[in-house]
C-alpha atoms as a PDB file:
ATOM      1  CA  UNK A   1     111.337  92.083 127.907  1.00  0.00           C
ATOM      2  CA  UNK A   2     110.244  91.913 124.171  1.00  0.00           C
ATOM      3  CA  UNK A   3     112.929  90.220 121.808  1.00  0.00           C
ATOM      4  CA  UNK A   4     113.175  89.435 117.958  1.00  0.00           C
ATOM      5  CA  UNK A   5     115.891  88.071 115.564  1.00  0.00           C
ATOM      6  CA  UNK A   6     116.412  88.143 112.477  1.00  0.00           C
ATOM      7  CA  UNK A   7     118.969  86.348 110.707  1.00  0.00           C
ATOM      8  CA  UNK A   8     121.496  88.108 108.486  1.00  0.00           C
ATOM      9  CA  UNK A   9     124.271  86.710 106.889  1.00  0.00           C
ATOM     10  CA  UNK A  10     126.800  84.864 109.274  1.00  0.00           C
ATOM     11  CA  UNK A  11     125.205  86.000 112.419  1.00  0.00           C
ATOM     12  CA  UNK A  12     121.925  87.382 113.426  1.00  0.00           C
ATOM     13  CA  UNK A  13     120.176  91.396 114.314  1.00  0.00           C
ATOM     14  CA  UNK A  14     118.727  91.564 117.519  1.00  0.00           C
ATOM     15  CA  UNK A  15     116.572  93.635 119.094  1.00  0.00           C
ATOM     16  CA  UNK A  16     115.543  94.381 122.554  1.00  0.00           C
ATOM     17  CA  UNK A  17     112.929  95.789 124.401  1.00  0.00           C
ATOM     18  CA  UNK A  18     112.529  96.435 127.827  1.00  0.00           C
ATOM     19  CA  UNK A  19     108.783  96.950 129.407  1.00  0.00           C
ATOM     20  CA  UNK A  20     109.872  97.527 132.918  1.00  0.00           C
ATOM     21  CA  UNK A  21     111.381  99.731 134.811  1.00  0.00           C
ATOM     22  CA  UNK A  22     109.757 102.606 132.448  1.00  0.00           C
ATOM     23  CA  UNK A  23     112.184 105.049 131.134  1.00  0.00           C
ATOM     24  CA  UNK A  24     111.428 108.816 131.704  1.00  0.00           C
ATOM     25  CA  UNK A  25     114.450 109.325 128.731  1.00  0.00           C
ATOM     26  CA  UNK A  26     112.654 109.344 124.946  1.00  0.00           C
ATOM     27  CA  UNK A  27     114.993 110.083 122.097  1.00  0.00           C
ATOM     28  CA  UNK A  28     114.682 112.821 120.008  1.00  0.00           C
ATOM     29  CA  UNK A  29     117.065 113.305 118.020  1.00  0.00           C
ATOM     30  CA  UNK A  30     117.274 115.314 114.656  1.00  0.00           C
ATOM     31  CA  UNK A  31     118.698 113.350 111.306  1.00  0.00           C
ATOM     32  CA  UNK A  32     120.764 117.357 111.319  1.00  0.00           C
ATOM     33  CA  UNK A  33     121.724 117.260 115.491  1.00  0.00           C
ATOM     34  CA  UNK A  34     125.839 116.773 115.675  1.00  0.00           C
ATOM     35  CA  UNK A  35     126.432 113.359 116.525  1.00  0.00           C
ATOM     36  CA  UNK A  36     123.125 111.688 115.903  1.00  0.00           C
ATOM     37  CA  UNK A  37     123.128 107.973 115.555  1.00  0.00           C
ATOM     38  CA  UNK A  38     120.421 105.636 113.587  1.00  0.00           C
ATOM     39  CA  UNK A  39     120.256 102.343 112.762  1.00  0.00           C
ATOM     40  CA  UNK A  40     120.303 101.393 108.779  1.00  0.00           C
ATOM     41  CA  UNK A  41     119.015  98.976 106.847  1.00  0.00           C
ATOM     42  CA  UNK A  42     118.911  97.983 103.234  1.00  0.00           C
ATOM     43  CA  UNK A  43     115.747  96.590 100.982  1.00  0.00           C
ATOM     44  CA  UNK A  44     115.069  95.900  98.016  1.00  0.00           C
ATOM     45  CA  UNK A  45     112.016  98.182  97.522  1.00  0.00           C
ATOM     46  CA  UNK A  46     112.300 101.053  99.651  1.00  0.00           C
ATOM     47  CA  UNK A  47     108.807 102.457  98.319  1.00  0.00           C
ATOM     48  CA  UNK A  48     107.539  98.901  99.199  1.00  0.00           C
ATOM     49  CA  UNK A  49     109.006  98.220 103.087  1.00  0.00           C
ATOM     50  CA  UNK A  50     107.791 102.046 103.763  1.00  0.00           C
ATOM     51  CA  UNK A  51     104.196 100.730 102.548  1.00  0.00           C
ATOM     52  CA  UNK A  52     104.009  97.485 105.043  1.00  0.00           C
ATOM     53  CA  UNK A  53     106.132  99.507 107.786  1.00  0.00           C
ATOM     54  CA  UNK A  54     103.282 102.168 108.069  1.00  0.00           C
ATOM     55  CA  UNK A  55     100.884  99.898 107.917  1.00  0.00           C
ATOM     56  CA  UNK A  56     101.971  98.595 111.222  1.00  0.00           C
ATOM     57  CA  UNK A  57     102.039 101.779 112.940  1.00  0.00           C
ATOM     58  CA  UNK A  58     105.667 102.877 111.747  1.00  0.00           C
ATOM     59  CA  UNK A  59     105.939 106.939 111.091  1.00  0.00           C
ATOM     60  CA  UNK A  60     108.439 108.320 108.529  1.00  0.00           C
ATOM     61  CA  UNK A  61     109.600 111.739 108.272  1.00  0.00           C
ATOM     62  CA  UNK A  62     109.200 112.568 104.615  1.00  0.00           C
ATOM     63  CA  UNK A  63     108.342 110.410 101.526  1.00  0.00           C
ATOM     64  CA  UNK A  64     111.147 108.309  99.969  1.00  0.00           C
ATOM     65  CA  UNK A  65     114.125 111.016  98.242  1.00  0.00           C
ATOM     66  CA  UNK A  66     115.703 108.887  95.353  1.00  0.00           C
ATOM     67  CA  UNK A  67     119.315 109.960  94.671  1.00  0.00           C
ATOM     68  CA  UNK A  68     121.586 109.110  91.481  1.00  0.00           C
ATOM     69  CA  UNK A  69     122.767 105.730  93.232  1.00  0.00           C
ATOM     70  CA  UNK A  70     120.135 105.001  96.150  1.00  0.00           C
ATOM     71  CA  UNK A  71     116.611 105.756  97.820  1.00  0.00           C
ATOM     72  CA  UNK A  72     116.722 106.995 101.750  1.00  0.00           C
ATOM     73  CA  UNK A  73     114.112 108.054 104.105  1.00  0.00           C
ATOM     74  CA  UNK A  74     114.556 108.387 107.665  1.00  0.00           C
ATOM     75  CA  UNK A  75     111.849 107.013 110.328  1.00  0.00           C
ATOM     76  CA  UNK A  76     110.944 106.456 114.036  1.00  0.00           C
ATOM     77  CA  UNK A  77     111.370 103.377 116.144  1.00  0.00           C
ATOM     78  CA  UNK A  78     108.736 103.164 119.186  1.00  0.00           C
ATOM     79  CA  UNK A  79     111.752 104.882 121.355  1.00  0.00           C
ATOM     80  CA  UNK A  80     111.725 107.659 118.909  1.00  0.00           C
ATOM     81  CA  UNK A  81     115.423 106.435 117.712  1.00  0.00           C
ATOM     82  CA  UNK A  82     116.280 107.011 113.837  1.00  0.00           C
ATOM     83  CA  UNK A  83     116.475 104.855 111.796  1.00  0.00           C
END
């Protein structure tokens, strides 16, 4: 079992990863499948947390698409969960 926190606000994010038993089931989800879920989070400097997120191995699916009131882009955990 891998584990991290990370403190937000009045309480903290966790995150959990399980090495053993292997799953056969991967994700793959679509960000346009009915129903798909992901996991959100909000930065400063989207442009700038893409930058130090694919430097440590995290893919994205397109470049950053800046909207009238925020920036998005959608990317990969190593399940293959969006996020």
């Amino acid at each position: 079992l891998q584990a991290g926190w990370i403190p937000v606000a009045n309480g903290n994010l966790e995150f959990w990863h399980y090495l053993a038993p292997q799953s056969s089931r991967r994700s793959g989800a679509q960000a346009t499948d009915l129903g798909f879920t992901h996991t959100c989070f909000e930065v400063d400097d989207v442009v700038s947390s893409m930058r130090d997120l694919t430097n440590v191995g995290v893919h994205f699916l397109s470049e950053a698409i800046v909207g009238d009131s925020n920036t998005v882009v959608f990317g990969r955990d190593p399940e293959n969960n969006l996020f």
